[in-house]
C-alpha atoms as a PDB file:
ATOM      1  CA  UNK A   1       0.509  -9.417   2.469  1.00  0.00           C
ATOM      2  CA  UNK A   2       4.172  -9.662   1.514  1.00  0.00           C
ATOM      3  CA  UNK A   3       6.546 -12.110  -0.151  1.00  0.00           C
ATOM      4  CA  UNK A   4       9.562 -13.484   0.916  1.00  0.00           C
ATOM      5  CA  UNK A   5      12.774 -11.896  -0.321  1.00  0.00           C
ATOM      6  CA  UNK A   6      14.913 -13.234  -3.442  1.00  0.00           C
ATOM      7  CA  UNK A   7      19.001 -11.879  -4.260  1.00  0.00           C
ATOM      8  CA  UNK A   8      17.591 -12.657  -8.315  1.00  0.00           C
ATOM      9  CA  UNK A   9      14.961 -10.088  -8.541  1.00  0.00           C
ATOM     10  CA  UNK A  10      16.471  -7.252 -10.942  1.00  0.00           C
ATOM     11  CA  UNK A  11      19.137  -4.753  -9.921  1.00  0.00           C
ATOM     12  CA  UNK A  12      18.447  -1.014  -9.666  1.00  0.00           C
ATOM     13  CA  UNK A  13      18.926   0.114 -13.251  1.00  0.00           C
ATOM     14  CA  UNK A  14      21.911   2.359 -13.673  1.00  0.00           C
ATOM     15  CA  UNK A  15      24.740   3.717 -16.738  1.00  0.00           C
ATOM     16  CA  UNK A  16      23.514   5.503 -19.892  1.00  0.00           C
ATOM     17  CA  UNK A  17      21.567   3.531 -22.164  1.00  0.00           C
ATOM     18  CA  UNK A  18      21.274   0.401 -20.481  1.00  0.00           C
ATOM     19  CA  UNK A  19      17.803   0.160 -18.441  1.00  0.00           C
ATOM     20  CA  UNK A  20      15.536   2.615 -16.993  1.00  0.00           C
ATOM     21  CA  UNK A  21      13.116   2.617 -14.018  1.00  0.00           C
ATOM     22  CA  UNK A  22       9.473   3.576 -14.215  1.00  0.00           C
ATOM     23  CA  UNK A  23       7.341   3.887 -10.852  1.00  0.00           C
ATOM     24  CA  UNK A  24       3.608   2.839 -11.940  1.00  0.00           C
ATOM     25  CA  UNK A  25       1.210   4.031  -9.324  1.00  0.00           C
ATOM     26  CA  UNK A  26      -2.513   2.150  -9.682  1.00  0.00           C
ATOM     27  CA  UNK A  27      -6.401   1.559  -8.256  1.00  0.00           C
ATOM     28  CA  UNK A  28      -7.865  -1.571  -9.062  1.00  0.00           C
ATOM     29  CA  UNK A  29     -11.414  -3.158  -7.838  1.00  0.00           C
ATOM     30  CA  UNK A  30     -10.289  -6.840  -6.749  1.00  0.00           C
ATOM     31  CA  UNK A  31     -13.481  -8.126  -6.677  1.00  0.00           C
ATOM     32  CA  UNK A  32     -12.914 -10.144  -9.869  1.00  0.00           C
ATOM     33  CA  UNK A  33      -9.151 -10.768  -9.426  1.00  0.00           C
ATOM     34  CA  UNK A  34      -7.425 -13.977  -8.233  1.00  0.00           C
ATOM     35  CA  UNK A  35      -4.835 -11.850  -6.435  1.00  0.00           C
ATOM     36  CA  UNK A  36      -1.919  -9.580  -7.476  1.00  0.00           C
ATOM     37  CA  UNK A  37       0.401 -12.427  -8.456  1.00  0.00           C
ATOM     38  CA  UNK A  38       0.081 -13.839 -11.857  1.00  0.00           C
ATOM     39  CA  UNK A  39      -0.823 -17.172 -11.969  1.00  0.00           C
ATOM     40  CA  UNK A  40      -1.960 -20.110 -14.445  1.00  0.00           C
ATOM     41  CA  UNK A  41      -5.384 -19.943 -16.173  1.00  0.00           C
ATOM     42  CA  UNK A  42      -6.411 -17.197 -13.245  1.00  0.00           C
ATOM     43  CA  UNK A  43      -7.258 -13.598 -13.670  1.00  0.00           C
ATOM     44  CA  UNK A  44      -4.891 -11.557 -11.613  1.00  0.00           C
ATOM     45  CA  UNK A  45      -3.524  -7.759 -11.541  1.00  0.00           C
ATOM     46  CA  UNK A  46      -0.322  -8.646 -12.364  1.00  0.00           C
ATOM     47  CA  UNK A  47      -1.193 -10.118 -15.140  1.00  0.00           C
ATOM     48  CA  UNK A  48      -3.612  -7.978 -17.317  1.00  0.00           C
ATOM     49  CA  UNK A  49      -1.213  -5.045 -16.081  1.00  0.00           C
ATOM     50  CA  UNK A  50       1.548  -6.633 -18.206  1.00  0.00           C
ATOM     51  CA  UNK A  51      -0.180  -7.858 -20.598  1.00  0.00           C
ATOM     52  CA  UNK A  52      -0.968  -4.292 -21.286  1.00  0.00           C
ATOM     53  CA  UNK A  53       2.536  -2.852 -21.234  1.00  0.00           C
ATOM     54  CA  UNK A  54       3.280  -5.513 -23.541  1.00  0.00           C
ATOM     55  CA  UNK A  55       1.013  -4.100 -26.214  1.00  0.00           C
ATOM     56  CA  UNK A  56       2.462  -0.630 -26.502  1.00  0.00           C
ATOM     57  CA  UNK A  57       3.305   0.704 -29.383  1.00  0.00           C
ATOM     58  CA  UNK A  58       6.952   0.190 -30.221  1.00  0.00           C
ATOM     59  CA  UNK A  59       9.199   1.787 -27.744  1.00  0.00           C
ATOM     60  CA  UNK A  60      10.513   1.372 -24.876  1.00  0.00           C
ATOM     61  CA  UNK A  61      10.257  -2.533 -24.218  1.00  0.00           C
ATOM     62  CA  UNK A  62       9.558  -4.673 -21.020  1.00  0.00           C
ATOM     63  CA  UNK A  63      12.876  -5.525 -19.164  1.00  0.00           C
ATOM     64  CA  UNK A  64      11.284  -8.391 -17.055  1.00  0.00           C
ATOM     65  CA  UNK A  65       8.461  -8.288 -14.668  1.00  0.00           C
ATOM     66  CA  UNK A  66       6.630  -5.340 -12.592  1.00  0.00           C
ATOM     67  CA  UNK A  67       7.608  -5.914  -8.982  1.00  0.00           C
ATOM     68  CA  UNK A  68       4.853  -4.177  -6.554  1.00  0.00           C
ATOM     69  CA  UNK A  69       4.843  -2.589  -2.834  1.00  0.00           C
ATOM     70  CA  UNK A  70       2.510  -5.332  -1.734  1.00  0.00           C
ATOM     71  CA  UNK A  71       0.951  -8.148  -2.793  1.00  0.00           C
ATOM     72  CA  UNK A  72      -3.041  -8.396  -2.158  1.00  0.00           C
ATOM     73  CA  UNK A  73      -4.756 -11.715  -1.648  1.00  0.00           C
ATOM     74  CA  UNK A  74      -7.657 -12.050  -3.894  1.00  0.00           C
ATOM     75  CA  UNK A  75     -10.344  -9.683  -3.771  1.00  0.00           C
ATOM     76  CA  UNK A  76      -8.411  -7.067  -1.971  1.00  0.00           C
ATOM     77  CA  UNK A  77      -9.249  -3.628  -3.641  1.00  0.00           C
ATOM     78  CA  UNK A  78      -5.952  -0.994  -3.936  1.00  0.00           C
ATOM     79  CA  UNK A  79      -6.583   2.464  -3.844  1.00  0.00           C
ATOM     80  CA  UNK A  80      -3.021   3.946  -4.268  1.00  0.00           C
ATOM     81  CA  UNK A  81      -0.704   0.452  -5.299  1.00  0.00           C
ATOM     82  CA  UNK A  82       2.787   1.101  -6.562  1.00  0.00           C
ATOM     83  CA  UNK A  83       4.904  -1.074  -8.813  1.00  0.00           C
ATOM     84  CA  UNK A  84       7.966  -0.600 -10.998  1.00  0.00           C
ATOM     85  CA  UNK A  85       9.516  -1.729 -13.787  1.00  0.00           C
ATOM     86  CA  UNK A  86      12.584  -1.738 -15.627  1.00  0.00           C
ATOM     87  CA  UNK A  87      12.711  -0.959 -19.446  1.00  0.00           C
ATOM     88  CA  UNK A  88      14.988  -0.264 -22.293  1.00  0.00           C
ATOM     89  CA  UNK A  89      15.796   2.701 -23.733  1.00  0.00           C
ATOM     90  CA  UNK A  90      15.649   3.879 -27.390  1.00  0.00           C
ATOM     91  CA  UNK A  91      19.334   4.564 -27.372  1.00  0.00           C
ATOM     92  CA  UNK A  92      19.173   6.491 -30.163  1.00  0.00           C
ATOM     93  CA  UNK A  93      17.110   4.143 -32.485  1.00  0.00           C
ATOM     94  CA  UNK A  94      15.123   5.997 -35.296  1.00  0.00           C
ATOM     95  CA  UNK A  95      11.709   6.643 -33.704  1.00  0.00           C
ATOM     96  CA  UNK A  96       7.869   7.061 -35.112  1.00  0.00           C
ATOM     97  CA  UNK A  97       6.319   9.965 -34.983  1.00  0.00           C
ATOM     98  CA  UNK A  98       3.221   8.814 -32.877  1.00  0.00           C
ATOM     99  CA  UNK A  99       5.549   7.433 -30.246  1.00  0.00           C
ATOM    100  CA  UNK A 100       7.068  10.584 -28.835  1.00  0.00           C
ATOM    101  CA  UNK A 101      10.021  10.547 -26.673  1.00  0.00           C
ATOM    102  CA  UNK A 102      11.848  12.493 -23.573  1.00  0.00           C
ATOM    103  CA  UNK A 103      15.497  13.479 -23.777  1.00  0.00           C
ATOM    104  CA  UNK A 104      16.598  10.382 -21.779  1.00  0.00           C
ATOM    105  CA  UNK A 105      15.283   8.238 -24.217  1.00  0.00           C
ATOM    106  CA  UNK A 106      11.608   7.361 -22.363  1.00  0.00           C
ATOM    107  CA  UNK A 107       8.217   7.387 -24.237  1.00  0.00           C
ATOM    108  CA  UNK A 108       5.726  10.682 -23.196  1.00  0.00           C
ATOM    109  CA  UNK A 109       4.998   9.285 -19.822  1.00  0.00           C
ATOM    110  CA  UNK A 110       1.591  11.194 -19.890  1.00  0.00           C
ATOM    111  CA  UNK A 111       0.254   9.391 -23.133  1.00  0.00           C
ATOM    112  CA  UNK A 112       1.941   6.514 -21.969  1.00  0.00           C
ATOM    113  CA  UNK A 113      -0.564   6.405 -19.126  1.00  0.00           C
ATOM    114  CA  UNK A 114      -3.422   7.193 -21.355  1.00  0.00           C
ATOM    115  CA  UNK A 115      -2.777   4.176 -23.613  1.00  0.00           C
ATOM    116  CA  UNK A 116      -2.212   1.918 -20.566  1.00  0.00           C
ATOM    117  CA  UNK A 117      -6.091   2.853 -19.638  1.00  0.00           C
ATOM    118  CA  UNK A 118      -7.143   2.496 -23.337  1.00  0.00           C
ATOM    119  CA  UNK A 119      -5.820  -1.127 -23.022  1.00  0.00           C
ATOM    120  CA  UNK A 120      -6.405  -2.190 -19.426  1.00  0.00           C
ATOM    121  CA  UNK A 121     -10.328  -3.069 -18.245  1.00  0.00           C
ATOM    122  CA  UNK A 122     -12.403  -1.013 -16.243  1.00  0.00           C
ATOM    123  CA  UNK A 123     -11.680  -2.675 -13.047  1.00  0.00           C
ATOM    124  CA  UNK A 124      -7.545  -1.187 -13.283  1.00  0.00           C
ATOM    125  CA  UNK A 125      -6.484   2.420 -13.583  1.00  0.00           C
ATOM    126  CA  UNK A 126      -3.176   3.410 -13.880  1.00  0.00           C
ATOM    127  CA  UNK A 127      -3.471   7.348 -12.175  1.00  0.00           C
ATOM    128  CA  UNK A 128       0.505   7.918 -12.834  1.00  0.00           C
ATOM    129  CA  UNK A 129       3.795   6.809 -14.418  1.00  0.00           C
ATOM    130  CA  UNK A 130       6.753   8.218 -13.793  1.00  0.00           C
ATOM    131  CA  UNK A 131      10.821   8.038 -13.921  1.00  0.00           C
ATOM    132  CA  UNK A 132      11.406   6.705 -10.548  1.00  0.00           C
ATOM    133  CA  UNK A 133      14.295   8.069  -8.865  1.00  0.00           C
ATOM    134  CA  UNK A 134      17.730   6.590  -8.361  1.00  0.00           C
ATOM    135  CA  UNK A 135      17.697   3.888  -5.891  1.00  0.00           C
ATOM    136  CA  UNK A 136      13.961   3.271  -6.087  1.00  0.00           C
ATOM    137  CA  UNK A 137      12.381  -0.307  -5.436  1.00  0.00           C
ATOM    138  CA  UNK A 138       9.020  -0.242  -5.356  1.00  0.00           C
ATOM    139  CA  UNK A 139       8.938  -3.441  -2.720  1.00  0.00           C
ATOM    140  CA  UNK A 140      11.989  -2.952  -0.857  1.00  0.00           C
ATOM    141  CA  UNK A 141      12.103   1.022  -0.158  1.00  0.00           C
ATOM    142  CA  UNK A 142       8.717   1.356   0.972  1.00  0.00           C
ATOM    143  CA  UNK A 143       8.614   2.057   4.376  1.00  0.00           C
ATOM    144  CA  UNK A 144       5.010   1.967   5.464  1.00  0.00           C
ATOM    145  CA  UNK A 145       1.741   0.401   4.000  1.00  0.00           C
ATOM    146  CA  UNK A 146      -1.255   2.101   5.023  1.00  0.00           C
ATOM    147  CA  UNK A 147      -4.872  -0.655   4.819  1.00  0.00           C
ATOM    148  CA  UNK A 148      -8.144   0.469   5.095  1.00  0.00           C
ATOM    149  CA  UNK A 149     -10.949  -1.846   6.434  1.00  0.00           C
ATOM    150  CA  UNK A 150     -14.502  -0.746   5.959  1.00  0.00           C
ATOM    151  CA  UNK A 151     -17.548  -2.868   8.254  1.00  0.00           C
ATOM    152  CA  UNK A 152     -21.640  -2.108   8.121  1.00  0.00           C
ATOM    153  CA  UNK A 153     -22.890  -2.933  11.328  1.00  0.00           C
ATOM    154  CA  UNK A 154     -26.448  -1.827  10.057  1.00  0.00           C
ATOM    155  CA  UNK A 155     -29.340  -4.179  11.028  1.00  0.00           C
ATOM    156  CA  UNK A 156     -30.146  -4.681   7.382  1.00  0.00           C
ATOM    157  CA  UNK A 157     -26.992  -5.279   6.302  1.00  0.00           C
ATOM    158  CA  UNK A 158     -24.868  -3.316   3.773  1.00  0.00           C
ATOM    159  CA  UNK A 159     -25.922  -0.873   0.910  1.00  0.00           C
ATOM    160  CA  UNK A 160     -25.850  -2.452  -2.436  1.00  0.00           C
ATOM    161  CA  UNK A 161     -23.749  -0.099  -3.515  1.00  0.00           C
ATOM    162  CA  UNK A 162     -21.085  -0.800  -1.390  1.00  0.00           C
ATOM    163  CA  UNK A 163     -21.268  -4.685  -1.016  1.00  0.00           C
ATOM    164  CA  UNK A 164     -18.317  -4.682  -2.895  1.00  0.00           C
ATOM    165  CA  UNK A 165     -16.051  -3.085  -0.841  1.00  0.00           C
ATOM    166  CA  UNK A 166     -17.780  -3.194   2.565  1.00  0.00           C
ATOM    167  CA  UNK A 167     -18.280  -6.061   4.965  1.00  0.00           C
ATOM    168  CA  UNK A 168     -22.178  -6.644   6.315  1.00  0.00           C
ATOM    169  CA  UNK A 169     -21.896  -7.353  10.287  1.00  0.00           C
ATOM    170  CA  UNK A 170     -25.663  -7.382  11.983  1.00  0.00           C
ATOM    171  CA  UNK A 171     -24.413  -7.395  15.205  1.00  0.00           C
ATOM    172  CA  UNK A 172     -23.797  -3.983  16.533  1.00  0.00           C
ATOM    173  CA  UNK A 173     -20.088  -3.358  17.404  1.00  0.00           C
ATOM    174  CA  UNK A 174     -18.712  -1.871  20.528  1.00  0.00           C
ATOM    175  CA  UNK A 175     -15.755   0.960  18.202  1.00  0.00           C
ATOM    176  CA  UNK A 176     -14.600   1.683  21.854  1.00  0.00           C
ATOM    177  CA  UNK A 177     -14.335  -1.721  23.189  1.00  0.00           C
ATOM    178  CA  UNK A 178     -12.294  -2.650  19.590  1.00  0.00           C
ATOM    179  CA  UNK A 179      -9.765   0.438  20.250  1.00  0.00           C
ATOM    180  CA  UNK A 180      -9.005  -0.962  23.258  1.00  0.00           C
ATOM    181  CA  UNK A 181      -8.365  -4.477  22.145  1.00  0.00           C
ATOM    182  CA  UNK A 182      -6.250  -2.677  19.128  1.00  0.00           C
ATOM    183  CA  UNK A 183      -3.848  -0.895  21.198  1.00  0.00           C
ATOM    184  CA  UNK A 184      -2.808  -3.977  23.116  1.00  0.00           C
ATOM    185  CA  UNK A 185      -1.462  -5.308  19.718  1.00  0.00           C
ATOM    186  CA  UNK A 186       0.346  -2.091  18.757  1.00  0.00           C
ATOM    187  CA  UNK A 187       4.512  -2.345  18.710  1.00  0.00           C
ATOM    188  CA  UNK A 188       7.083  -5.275  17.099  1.00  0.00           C
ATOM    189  CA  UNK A 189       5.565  -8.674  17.860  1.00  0.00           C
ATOM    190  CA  UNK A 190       5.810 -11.920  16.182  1.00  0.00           C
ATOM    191  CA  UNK A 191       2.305 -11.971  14.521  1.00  0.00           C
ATOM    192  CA  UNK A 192       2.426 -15.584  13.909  1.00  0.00           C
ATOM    193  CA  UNK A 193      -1.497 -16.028  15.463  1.00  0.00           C
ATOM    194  CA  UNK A 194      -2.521 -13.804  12.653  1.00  0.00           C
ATOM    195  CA  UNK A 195      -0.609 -14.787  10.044  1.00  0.00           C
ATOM    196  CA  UNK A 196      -1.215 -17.817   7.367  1.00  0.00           C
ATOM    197  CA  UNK A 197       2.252 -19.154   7.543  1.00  0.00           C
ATOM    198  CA  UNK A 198       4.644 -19.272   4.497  1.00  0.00           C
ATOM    199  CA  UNK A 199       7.961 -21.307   4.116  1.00  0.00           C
ATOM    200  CA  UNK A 200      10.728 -19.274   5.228  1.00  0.00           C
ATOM    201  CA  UNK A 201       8.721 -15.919   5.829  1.00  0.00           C
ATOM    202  CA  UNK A 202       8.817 -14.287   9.211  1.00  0.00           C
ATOM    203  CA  UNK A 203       6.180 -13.282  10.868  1.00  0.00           C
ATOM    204  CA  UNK A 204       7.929 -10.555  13.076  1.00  0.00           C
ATOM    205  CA  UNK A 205       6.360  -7.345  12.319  1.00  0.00           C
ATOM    206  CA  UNK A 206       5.965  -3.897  13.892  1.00  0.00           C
ATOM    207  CA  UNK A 207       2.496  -2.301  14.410  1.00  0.00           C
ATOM    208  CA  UNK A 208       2.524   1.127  13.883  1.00  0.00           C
ATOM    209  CA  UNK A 209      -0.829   1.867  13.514  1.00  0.00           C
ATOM    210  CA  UNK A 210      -4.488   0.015  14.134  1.00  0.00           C
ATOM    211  CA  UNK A 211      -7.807   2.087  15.223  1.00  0.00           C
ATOM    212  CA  UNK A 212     -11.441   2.288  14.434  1.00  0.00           C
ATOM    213  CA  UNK A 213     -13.496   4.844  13.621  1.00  0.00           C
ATOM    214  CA  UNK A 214     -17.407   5.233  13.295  1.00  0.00           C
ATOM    215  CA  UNK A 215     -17.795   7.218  10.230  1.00  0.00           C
ATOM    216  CA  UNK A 216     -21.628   7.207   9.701  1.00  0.00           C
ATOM    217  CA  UNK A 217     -24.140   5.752  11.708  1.00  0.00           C
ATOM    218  CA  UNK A 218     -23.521   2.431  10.819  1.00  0.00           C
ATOM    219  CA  UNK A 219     -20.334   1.997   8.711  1.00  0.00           C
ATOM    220  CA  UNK A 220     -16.970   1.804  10.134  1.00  0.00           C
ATOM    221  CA  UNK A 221     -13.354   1.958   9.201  1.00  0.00           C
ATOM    222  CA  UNK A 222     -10.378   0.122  10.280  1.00  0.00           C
ATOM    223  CA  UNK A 223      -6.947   1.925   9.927  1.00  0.00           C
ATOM    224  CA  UNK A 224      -4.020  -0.031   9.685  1.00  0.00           C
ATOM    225  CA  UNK A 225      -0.108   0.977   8.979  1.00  0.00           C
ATOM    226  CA  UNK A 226       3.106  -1.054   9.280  1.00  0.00           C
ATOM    227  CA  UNK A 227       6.254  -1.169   7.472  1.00  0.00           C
ATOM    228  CA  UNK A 228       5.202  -4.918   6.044  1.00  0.00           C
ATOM    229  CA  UNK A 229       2.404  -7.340   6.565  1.00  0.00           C
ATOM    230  CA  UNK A 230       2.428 -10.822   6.641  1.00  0.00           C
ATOM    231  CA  UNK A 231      -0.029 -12.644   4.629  1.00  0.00           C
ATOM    232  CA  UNK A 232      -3.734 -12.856   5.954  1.00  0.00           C
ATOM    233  CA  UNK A 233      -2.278 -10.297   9.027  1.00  0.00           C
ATOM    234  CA  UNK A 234      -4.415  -7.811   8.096  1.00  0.00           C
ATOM    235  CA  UNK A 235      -7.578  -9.339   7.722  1.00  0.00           C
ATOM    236  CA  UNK A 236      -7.081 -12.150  10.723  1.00  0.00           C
ATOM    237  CA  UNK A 237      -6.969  -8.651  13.075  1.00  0.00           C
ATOM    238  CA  UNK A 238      -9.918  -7.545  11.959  1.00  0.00           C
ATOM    239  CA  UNK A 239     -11.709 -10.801  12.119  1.00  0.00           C
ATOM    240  CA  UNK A 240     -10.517 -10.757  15.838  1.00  0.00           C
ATOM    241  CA  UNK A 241     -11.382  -7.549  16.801  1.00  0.00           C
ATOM    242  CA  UNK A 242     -14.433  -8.104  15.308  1.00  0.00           C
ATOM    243  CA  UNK A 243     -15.603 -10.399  17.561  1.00  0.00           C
ATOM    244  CA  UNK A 244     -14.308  -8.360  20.348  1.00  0.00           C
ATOM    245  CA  UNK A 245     -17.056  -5.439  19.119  1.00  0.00           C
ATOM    246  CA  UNK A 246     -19.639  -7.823  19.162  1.00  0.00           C
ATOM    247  CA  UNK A 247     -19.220  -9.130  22.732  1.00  0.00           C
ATOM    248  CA  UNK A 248     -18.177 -12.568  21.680  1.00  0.00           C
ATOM    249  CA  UNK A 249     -14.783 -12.254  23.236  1.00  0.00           C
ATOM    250  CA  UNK A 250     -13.627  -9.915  25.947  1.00  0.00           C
ATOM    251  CA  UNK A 251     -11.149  -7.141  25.384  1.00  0.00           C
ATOM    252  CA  UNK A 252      -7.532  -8.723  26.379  1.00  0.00           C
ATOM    253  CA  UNK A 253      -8.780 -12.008  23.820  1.00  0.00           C
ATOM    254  CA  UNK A 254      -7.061 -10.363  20.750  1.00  0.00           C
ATOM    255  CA  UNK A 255      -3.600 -10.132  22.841  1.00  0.00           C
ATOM    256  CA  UNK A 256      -3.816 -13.622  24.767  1.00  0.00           C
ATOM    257  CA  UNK A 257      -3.948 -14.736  20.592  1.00  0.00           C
ATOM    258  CA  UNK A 258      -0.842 -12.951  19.462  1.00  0.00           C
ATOM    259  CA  UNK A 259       0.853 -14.238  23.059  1.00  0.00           C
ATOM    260  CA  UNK A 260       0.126 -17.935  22.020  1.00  0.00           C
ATOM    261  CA  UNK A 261       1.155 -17.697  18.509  1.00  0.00           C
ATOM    262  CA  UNK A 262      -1.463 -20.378  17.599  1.00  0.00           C
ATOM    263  CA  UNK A 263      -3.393 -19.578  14.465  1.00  0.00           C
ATOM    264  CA  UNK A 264      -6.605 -17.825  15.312  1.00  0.00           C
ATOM    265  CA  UNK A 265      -9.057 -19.616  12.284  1.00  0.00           C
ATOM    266  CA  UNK A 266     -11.067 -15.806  12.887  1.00  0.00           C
ATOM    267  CA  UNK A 267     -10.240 -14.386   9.468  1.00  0.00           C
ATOM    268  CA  UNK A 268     -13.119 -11.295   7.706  1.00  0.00           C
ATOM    269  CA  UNK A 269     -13.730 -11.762   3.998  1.00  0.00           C
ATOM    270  CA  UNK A 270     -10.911  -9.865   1.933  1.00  0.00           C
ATOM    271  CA  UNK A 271     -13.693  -7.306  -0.141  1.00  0.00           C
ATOM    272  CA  UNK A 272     -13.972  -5.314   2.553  1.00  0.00           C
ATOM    273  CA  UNK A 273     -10.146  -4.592   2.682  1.00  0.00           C
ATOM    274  CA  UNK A 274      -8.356  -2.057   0.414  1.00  0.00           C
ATOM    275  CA  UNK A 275      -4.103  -0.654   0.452  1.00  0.00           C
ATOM    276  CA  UNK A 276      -4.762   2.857   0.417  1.00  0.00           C
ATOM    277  CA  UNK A 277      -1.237   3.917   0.105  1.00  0.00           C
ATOM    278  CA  UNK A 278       2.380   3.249   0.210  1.00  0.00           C
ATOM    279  CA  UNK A 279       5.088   5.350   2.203  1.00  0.00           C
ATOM    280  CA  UNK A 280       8.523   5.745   0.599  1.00  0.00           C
ATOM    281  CA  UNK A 281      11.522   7.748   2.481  1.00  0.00           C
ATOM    282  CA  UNK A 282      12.896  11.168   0.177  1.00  0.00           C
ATOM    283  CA  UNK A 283      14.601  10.260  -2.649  1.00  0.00           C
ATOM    284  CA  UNK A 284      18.260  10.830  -1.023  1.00  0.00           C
ATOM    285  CA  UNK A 285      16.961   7.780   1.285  1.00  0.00           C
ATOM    286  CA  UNK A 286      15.803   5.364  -0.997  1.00  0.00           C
ATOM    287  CA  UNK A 287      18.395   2.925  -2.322  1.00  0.00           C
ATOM    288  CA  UNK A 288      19.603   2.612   1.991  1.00  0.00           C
ATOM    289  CA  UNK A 289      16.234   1.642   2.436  1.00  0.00           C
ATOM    290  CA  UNK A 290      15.811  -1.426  -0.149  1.00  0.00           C
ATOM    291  CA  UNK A 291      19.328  -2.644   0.768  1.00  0.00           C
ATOM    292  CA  UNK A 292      18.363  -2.702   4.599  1.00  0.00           C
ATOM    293  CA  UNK A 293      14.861  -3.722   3.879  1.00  0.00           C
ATOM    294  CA  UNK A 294      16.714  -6.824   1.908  1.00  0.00           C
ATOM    295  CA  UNK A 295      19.220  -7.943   4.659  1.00  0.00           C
ATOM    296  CA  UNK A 296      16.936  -7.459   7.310  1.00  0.00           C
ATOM    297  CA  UNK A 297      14.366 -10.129   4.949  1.00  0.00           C
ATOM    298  CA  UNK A 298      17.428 -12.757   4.410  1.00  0.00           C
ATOM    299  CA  UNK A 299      18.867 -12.449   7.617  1.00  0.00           C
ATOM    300  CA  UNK A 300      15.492 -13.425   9.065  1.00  0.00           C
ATOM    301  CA  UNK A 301      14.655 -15.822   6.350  1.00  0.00           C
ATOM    302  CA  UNK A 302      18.460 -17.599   7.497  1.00  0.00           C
ATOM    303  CA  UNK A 303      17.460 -17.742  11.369  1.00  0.00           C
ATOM    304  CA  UNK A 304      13.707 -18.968  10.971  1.00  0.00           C
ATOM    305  CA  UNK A 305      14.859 -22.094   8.341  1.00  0.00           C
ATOM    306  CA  UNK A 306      14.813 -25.473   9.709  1.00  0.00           C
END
């Protein structure tokens, strides 16, 4: 679910009339995406979200790319995303009169979002933009990510109108018998068994959260929270505990996995998965957090290179 760090992503803006930070919060339906990341000849978030702040009306212009909380594979659904970007100011330029602007030298943030959602398609909404406070990084000075997984265990399978967004499992599952299995895996672990490994990315992450709940007769949600994920984590713990509800593996199975750190192949389909929201410290916090957030990611990028 995350990325591995980089020293050449963009400084926090600062000094008047150089750059400016905006904080873009968003929902998309990934059903049709190839992922956040943009990428050759695929459809991705990233990429129809700046191709649609590049056809603003003149203004305040692109700086360089949006950098968001968390990356989702494809066909991961985000309920409350966050990116930001960096953009230059008007600096005192001459200015139309359909393109009105703040006091700093920003575009109507308001009607900035409207014309985002004239532009973007139906399956993206931008619910907010904003000045982001000093010291903001929308990657780095998060501090928790909060997943939702949603399961059908109904005999028939899922209603159509959620079989976007909601796995079909006809075996019954056992929400007690998952808990249990969950709370072994709770806590700082190396999560390599659950984890599709990347070059240089550690898999070292702490659990802070991971329950099920029976919300209806026969639909269930997973609740997940951690400060970062690494990628497939999320959905490889369901897949395991999912086998744990339906008595094909015993209870202490999900934990003898993380213990071996040998890739468990057990992995759910990523529609039923959605990043609900993204936790960032007060604003007095925030610029400590992306510069520990970005030692703590090269200092373990340095030890786990070969």
């Amino acid at each position: 679910m995350t990325e591995t760090s980089s020293r050449s992503e963009p400084a926090i803006p600062s000094g008047e009339g150089g750059l400016a930070r905006l904080r873009i919060d968003l929902a998309y339906d990934g059903t049709d995406f190839s992922g956040w990341a943009r990428q050759p000849g695929r459809r991705t978030v990233q990429g129809v979200l700046e191709d649609a702040l590049s056809k603003q009306p003149p203004g305040a212009s692109l700086a360089g790319s949006v950098v968001v909380a968390g990356r989702t594979d494809a066909g991961v659904h985000a309920a409350g995303q966050v990116v930001h970007v960096d953009v230059t100011r008007f600096a005192g330029e001459t200015h139309s009169r359909t393109t009105p602007v703040s006091p700093d030298g920003l575009p109507d943030l308001d009607r900035a979002r409207h014309r985002l959602n004239r532009v973007l398609p139906a399956d993206v909404r931008v619910l907010r933009v904003s000045r982001a406070p000093a010291g903001f990084d929308a990657r780095f000075s998060a501090a928790k990510r909060h997943y939702r997984y949603q399961v059908s265990d109904a005999p028939w399978g899922v209603s159509p109108l959620r079989r976007r967004d909601t796995l079909a499992w006809t075996r019954p599952l056992d929400v007690e018998a998952m808990n249990e299995a969950a709370s072994q895996l709770l806590g700082l672990h190396d999560f390599a068994a659950f984890c599709k490994k990347r070059e240089g990315a550690t898999t070292i992450r702490e659990l802070l959260e991971l329950s099920w709940q029976r919300v209806d007769d026969y639909e269930l949600h997973m609740s997940v929270s951690a400060d970062a994920f690494c990628h497939s984590m999320v959905r490889s713990l369901v897949g395991a505990l999912l086998w744990v509800g339906d008595g094909r593996r015993a209870v202490n199975w999900p934990a003898e996995v993380l213990k071996s750190r040998e890739r468990s192949s057990v992995v759910a389909p990523a529609h039923g998965l959605t990043l609900v929201k993204v936790d960032y410290p007060p604003d007095d916090q925030l610029a400590l957090r992306a510069e520990k957030t970005r030692d703590l990611r090269d200092l373990n990028d340095v030890e786990r290179s070969r």
